[in-house]
PDB file of N, CA and C in Angstrom:
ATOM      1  N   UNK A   1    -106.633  62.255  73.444  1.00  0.00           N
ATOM      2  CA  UNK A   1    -106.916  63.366  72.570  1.00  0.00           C
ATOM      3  C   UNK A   1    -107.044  62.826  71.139  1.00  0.00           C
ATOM      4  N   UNK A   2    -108.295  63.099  70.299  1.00  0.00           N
ATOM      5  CA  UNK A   2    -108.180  62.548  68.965  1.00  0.00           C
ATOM      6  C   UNK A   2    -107.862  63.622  67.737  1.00  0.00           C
ATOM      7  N   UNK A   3    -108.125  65.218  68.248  1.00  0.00           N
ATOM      8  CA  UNK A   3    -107.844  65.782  67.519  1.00  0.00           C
ATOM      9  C   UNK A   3    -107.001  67.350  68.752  1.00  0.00           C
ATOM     10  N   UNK A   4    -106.021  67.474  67.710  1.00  0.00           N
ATOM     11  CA  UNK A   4    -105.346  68.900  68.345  1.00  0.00           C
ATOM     12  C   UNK A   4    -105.152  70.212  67.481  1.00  0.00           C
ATOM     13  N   UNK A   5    -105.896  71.234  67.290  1.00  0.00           N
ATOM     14  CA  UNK A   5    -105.744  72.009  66.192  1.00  0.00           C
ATOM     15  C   UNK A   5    -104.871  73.118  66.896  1.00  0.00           C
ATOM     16  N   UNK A   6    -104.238  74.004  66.107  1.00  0.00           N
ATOM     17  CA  UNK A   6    -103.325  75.409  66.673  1.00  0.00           C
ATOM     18  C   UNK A   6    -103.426  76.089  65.136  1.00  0.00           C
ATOM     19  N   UNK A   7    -104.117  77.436  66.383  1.00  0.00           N
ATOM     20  CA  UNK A   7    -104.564  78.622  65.527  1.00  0.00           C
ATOM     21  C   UNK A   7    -103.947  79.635  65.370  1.00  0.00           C
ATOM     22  N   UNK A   8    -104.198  80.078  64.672  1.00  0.00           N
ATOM     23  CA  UNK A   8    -106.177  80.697  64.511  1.00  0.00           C
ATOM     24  C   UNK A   8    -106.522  79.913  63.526  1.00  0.00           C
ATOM     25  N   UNK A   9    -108.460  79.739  63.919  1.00  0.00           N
ATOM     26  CA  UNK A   9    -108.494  79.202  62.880  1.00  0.00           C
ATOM     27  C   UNK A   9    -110.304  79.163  63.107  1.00  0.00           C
ATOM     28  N   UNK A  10    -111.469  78.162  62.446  1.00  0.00           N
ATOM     29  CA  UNK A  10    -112.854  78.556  62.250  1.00  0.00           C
ATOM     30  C   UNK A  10    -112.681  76.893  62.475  1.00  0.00           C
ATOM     31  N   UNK A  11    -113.762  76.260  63.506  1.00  0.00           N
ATOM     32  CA  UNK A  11    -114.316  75.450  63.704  1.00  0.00           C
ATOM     33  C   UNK A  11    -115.626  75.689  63.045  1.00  0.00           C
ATOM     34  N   UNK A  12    -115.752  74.669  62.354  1.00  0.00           N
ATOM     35  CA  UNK A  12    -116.903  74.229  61.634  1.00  0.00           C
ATOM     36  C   UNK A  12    -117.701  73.414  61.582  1.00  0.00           C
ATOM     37  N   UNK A  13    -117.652  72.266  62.611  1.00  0.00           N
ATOM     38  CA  UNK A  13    -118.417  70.901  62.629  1.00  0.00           C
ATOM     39  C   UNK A  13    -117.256  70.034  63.043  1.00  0.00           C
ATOM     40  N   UNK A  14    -117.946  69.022  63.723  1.00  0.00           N
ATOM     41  CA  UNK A  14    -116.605  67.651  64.410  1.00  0.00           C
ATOM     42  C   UNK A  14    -117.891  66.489  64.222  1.00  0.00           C
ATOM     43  N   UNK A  15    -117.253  65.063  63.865  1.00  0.00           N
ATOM     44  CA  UNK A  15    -118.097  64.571  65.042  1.00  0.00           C
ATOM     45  C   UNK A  15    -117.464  63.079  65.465  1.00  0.00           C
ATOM     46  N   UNK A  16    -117.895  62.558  66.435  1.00  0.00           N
ATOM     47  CA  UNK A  16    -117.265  61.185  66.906  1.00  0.00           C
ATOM     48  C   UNK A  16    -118.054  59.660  67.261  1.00  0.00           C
ATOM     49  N   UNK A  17    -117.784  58.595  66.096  1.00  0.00           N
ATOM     50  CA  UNK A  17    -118.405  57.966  65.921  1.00  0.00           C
ATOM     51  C   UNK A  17    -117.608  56.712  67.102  1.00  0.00           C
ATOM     52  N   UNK A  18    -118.538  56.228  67.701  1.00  0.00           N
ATOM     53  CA  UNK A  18    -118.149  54.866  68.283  1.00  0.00           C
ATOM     54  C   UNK A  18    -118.238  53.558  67.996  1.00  0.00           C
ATOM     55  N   UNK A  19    -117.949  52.746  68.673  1.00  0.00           N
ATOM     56  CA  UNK A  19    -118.384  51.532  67.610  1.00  0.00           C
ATOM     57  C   UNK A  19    -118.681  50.393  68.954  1.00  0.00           C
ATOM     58  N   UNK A  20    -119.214  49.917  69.856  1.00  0.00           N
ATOM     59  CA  UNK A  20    -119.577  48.987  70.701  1.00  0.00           C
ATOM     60  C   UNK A  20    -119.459  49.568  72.196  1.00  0.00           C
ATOM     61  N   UNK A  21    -119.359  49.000  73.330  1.00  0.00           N
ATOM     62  CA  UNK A  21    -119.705  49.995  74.508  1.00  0.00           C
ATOM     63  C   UNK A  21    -120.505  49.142  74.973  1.00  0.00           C
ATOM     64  N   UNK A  22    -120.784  48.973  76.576  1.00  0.00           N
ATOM     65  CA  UNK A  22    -122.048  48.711  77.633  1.00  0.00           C
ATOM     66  C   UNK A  22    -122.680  49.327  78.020  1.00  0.00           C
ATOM     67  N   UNK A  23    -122.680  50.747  78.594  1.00  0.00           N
ATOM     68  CA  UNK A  23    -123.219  51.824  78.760  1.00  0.00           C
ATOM     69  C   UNK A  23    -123.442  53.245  78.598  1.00  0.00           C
ATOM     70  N   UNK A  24    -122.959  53.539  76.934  1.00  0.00           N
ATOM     71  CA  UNK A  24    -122.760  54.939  76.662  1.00  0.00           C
ATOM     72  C   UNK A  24    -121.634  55.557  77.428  1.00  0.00           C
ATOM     73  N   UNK A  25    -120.955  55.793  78.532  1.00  0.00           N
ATOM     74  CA  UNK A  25    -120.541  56.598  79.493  1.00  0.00           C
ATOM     75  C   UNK A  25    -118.999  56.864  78.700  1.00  0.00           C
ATOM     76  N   UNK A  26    -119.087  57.282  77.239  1.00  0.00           N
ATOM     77  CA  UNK A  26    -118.067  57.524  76.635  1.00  0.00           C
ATOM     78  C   UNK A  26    -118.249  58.749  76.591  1.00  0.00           C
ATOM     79  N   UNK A  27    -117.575  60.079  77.476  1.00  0.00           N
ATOM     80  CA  UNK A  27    -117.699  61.494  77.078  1.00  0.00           C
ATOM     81  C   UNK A  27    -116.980  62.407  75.664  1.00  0.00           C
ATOM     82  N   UNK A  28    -117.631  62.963  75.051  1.00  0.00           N
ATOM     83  CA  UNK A  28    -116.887  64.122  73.846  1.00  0.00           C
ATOM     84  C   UNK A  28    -116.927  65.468  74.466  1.00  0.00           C
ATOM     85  N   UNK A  29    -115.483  65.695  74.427  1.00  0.00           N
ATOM     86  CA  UNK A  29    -115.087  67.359  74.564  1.00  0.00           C
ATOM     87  C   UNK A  29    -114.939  67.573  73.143  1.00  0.00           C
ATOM     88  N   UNK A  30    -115.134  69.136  73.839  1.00  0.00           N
ATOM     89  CA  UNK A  30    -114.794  70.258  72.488  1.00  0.00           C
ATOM     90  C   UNK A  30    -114.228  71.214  73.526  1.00  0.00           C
ATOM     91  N   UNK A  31    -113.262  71.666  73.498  1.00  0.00           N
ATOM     92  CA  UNK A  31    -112.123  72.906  74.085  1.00  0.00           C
ATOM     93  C   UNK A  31    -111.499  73.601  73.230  1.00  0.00           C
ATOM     94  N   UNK A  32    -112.056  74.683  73.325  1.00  0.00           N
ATOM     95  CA  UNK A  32    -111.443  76.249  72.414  1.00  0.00           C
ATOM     96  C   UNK A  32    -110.724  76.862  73.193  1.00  0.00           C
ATOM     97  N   UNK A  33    -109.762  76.972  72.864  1.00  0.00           N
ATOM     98  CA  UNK A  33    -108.174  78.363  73.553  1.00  0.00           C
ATOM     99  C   UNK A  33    -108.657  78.016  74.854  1.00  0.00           C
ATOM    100  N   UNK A  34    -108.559  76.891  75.221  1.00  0.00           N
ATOM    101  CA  UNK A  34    -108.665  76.335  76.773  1.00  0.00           C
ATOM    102  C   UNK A  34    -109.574  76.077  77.544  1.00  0.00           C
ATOM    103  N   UNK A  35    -110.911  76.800  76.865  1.00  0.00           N
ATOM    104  CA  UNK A  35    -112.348  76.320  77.629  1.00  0.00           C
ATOM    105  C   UNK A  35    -113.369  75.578  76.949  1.00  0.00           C
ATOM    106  N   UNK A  36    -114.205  75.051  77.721  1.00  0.00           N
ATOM    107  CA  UNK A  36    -114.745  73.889  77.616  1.00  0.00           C
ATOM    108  C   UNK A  36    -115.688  74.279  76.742  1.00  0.00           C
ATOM    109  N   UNK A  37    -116.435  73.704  75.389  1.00  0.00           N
ATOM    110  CA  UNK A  37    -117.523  74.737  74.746  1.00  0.00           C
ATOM    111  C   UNK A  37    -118.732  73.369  74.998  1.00  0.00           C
ATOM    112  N   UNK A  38    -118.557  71.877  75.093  1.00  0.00           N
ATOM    113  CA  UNK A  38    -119.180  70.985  75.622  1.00  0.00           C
ATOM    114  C   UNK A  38    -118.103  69.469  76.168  1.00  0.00           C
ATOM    115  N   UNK A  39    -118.967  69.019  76.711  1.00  0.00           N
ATOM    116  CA  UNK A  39    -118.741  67.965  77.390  1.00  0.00           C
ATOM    117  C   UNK A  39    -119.656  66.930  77.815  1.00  0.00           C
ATOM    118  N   UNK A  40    -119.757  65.620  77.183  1.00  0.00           N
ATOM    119  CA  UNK A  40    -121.466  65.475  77.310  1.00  0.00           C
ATOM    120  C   UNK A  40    -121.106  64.018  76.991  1.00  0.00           C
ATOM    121  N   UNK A  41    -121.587  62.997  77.338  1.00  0.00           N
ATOM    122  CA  UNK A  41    -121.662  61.110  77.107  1.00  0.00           C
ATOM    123  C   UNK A  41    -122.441  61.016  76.321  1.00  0.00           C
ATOM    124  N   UNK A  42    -122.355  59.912  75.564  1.00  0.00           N
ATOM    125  CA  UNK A  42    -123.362  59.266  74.807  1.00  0.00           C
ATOM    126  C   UNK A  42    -124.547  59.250  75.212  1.00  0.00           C
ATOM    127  N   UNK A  43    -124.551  58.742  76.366  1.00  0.00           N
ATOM    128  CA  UNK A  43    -125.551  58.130  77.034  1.00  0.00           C
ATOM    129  C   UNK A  43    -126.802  59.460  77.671  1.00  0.00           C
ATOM    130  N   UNK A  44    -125.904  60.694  78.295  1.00  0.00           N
ATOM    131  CA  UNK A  44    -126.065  62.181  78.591  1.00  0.00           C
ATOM    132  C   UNK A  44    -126.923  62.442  76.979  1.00  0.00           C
ATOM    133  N   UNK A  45    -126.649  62.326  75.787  1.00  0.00           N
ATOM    134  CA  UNK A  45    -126.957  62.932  74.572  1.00  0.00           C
ATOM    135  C   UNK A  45    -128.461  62.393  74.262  1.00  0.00           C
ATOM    136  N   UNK A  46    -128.702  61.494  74.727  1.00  0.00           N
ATOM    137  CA  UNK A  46    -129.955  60.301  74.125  1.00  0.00           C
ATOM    138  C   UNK A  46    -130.764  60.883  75.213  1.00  0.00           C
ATOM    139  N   UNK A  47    -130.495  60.872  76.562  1.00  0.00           N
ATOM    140  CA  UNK A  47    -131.174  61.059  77.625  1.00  0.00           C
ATOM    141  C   UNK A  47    -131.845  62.573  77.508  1.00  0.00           C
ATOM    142  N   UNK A  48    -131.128  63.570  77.272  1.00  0.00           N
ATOM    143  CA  UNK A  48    -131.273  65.086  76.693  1.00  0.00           C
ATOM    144  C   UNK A  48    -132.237  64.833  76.005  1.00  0.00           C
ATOM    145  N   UNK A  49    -132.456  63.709  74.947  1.00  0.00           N
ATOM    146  CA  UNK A  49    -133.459  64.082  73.750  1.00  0.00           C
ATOM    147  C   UNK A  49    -132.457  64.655  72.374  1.00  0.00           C
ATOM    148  N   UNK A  50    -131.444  64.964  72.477  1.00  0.00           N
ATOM    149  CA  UNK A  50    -130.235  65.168  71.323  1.00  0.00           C
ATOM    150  C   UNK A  50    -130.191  64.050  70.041  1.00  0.00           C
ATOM    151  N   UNK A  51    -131.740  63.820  69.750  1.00  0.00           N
ATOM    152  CA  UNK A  51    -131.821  62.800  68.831  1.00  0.00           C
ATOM    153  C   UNK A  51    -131.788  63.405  67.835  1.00  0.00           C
ATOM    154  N   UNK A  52    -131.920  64.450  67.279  1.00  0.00           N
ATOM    155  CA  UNK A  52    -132.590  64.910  65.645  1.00  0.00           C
ATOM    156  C   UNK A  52    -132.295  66.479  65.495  1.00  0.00           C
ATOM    157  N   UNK A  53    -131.837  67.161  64.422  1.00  0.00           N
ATOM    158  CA  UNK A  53    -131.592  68.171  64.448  1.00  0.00           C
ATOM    159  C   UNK A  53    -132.198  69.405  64.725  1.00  0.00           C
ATOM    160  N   UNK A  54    -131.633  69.969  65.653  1.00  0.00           N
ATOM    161  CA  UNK A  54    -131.762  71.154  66.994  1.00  0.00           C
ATOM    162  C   UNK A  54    -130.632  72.207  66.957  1.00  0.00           C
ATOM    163  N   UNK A  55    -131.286  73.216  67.345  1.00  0.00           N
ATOM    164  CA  UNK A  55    -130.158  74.746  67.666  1.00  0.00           C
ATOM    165  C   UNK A  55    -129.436  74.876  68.412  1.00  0.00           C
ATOM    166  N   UNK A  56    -129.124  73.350  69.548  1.00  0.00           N
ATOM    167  CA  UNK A  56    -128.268  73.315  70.118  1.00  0.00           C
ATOM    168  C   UNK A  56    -127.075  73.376  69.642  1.00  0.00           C
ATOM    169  N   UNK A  57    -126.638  72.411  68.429  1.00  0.00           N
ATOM    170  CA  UNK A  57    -125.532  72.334  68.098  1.00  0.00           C
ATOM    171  C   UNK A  57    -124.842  70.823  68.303  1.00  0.00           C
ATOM    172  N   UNK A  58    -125.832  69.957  69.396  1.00  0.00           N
ATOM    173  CA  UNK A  58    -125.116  68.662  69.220  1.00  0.00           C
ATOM    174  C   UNK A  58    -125.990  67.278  68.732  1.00  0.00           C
ATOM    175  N   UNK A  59    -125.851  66.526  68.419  1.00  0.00           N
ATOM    176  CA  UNK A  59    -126.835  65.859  67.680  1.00  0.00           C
ATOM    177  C   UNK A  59    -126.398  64.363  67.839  1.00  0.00           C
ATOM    178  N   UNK A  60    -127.260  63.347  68.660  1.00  0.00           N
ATOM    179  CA  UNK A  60    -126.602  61.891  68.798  1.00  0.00           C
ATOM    180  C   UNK A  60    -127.574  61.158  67.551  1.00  0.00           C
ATOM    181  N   UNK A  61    -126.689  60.536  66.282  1.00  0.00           N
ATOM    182  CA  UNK A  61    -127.507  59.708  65.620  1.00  0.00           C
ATOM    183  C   UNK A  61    -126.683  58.265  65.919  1.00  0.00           C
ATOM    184  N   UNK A  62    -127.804  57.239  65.329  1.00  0.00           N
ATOM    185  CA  UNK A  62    -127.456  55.985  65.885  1.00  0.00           C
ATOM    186  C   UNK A  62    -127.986  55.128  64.818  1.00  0.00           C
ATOM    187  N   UNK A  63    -127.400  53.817  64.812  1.00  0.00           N
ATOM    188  CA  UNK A  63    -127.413  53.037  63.694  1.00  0.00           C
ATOM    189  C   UNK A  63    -127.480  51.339  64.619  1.00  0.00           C
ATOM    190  N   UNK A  64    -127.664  50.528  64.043  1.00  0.00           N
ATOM    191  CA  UNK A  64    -127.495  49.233  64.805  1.00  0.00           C
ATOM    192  C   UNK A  64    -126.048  49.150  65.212  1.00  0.00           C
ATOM    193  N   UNK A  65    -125.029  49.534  64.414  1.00  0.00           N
ATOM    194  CA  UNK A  65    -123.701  49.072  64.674  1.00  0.00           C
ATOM    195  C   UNK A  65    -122.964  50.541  65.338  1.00  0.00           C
ATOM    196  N   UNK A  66    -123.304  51.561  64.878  1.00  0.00           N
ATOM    197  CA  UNK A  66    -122.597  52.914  65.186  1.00  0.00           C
ATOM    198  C   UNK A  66    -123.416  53.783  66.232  1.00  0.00           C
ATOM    199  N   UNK A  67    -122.469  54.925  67.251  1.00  0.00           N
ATOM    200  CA  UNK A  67    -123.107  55.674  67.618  1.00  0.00           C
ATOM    201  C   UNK A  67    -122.345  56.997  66.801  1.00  0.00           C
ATOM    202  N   UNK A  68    -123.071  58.354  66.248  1.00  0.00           N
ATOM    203  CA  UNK A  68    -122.148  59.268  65.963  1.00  0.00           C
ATOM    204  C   UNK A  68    -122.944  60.267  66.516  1.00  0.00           C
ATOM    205  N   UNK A  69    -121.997  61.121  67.193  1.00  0.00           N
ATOM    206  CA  UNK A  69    -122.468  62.150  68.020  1.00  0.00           C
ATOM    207  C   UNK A  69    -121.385  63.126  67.709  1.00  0.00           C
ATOM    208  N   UNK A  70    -122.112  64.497  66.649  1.00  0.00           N
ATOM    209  CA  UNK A  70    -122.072  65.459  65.549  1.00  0.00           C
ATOM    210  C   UNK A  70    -122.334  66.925  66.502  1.00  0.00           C
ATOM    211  N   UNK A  71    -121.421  67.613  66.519  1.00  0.00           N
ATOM    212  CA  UNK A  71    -121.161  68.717  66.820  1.00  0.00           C
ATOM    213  C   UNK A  71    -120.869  70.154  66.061  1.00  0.00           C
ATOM    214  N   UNK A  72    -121.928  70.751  65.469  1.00  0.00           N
ATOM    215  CA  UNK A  72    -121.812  72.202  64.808  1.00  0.00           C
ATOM    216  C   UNK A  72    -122.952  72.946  65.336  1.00  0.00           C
ATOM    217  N   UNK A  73    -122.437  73.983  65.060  1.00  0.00           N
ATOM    218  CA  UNK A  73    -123.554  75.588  65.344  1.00  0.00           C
ATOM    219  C   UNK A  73    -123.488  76.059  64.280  1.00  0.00           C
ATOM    220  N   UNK A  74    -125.179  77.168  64.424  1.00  0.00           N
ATOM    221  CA  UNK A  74    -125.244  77.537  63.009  1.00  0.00           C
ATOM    222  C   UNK A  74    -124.030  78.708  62.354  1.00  0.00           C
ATOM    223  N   UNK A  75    -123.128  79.399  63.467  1.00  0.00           N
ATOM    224  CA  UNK A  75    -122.322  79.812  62.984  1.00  0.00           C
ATOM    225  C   UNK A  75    -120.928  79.264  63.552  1.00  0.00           C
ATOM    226  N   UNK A  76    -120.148  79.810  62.660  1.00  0.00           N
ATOM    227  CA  UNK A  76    -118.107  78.930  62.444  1.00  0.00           C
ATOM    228  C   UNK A  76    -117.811  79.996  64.249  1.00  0.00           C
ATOM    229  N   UNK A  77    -116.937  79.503  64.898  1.00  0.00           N
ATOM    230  CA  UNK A  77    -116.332  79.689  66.089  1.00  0.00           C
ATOM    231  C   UNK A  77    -114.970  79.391  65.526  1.00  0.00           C
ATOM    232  N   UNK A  78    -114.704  80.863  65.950  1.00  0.00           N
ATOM    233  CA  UNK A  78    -113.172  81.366  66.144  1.00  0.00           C
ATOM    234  C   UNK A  78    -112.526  80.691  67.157  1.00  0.00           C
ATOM    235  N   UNK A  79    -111.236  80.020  66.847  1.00  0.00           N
ATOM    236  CA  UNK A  79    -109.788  80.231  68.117  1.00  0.00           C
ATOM    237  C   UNK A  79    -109.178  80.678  67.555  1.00  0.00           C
ATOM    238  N   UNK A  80    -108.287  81.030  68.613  1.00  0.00           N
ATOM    239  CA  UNK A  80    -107.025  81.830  68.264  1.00  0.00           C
ATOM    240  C   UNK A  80    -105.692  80.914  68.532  1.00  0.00           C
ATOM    241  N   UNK A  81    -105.591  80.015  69.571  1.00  0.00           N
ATOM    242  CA  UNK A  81    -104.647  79.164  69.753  1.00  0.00           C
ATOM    243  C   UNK A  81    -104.595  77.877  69.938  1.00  0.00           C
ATOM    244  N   UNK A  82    -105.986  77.549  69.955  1.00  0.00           N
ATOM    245  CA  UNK A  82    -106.022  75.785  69.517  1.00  0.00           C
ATOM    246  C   UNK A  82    -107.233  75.491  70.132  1.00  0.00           C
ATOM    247  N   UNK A  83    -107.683  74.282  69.226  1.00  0.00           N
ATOM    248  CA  UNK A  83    -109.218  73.484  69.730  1.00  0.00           C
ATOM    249  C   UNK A  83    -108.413  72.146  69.657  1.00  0.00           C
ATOM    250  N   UNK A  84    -109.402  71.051  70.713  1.00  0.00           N
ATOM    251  CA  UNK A  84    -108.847  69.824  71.102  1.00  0.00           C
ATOM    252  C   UNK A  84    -109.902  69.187  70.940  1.00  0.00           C
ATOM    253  N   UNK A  85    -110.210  67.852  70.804  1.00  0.00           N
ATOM    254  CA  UNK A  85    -112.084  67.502  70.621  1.00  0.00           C
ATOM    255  C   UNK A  85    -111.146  66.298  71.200  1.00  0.00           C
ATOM    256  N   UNK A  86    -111.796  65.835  72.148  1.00  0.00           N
ATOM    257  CA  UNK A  86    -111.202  64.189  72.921  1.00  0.00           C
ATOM    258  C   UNK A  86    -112.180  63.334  73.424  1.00  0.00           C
ATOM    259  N   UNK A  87    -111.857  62.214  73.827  1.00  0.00           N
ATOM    260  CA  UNK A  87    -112.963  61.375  74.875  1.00  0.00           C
ATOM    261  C   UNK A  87    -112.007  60.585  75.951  1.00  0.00           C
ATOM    262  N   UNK A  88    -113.468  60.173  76.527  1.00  0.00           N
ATOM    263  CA  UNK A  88    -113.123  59.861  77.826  1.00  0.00           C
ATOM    264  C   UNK A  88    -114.029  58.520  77.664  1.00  0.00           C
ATOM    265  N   UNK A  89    -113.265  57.475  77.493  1.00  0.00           N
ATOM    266  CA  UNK A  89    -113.778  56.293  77.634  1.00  0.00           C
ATOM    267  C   UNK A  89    -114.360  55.728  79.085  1.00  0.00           C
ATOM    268  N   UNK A  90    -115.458  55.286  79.370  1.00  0.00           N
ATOM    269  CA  UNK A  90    -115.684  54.661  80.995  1.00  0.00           C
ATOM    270  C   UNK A  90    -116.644  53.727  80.916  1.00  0.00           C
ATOM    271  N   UNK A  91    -116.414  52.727  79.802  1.00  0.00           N
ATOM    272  CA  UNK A  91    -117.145  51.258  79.669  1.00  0.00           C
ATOM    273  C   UNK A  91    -116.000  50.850  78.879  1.00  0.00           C
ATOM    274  N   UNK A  92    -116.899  49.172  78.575  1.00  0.00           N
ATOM    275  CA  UNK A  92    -115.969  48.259  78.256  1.00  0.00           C
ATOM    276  C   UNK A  92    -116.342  47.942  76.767  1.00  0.00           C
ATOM    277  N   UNK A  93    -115.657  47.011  76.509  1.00  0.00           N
ATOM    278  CA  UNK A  93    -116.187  46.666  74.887  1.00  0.00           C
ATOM    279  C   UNK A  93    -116.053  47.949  73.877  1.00  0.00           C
ATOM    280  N   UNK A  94    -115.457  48.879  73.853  1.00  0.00           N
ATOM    281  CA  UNK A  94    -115.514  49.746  73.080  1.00  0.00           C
ATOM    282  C   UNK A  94    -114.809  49.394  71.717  1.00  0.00           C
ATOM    283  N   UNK A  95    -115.081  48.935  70.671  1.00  0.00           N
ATOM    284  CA  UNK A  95    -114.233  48.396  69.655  1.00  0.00           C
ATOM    285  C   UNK A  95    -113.055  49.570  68.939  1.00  0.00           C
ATOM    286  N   UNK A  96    -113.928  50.616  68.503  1.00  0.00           N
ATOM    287  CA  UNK A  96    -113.431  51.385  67.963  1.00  0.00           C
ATOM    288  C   UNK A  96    -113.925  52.649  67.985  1.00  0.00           C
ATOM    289  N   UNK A  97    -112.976  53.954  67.924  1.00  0.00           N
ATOM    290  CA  UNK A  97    -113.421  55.615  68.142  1.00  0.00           C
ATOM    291  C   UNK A  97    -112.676  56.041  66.715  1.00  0.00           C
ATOM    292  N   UNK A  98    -113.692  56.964  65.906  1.00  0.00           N
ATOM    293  CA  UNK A  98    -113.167  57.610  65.352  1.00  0.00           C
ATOM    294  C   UNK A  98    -113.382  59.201  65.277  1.00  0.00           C
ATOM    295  N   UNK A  99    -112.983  60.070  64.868  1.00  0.00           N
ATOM    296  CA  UNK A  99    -113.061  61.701  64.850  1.00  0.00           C
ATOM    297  C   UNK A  99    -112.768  62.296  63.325  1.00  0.00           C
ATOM    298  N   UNK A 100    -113.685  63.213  63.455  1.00  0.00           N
ATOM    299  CA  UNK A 100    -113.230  64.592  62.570  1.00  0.00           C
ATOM    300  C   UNK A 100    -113.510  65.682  62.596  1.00  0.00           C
ATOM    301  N   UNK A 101    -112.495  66.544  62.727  1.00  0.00           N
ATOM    302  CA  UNK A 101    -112.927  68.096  62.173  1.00  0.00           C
ATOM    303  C   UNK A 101    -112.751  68.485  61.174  1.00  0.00           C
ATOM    304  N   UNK A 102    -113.740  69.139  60.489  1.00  0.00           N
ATOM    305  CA  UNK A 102    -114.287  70.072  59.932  1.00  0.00           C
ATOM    306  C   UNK A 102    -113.586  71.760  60.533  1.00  0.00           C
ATOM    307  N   UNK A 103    -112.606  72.197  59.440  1.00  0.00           N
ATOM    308  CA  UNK A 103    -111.996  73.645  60.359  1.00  0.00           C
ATOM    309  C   UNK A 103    -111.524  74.068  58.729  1.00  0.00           C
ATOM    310  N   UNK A 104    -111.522  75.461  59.117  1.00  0.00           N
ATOM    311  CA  UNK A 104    -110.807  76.447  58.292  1.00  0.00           C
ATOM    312  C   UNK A 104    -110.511  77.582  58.704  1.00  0.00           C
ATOM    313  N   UNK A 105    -109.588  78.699  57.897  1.00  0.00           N
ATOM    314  CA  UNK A 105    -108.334  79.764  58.348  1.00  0.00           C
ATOM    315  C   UNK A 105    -108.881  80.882  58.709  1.00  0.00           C
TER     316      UNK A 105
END
């Protein structure tokens, strides 16, 4: 788990940058008051076409050294008792994960 919020509260944007990997197969959740709002791999995000900004809400950009895969909608999402944003590592070489949310009251 990289982030644990307890509400109420306004999700506003997350996103989770990686740093090395063999095959993408690193998944990002987003879970509001217990259900799933996505769940999706690196590798799932590129394949989608989730290259460039869309009304989906999720967005994989990429750099020679970084992957960051950016999560907002055009409007703030309510919880009431907690959002969790995590991954699921399933390759090797992964150097480094980082996270953030973006939330308010």
């Amino acid at each position: 788990m990289l982030v644990e919020l307890q509400g109420p509260g306004l999700f506003l944007g997350a996103h989770v940058s990686k740093q090395g990997g063999t095959n993408d197969l690193t998944f990002v959740s987003l879970d509001i008051d217990g259900r799933n709002v996505t769940s999706l791999s690196f590798a799932a995000a590129r394949n989608l076409g989730l290259t460039q900004q869309n009304p989906y809400g999720i967005v994989l950009l990429e750099s020679a050294a970084l992957q960051n895969f950016t999560i907002g909608f055009p409007t703030p999402l309510r919880f009431f008792t907690s959002l969790t944003l995590s991954v699921t590592v399933n390759e090797d070489d992964v150097v480094q994960i980082l996270a953030n949310v973006i939330h308010g009251d």
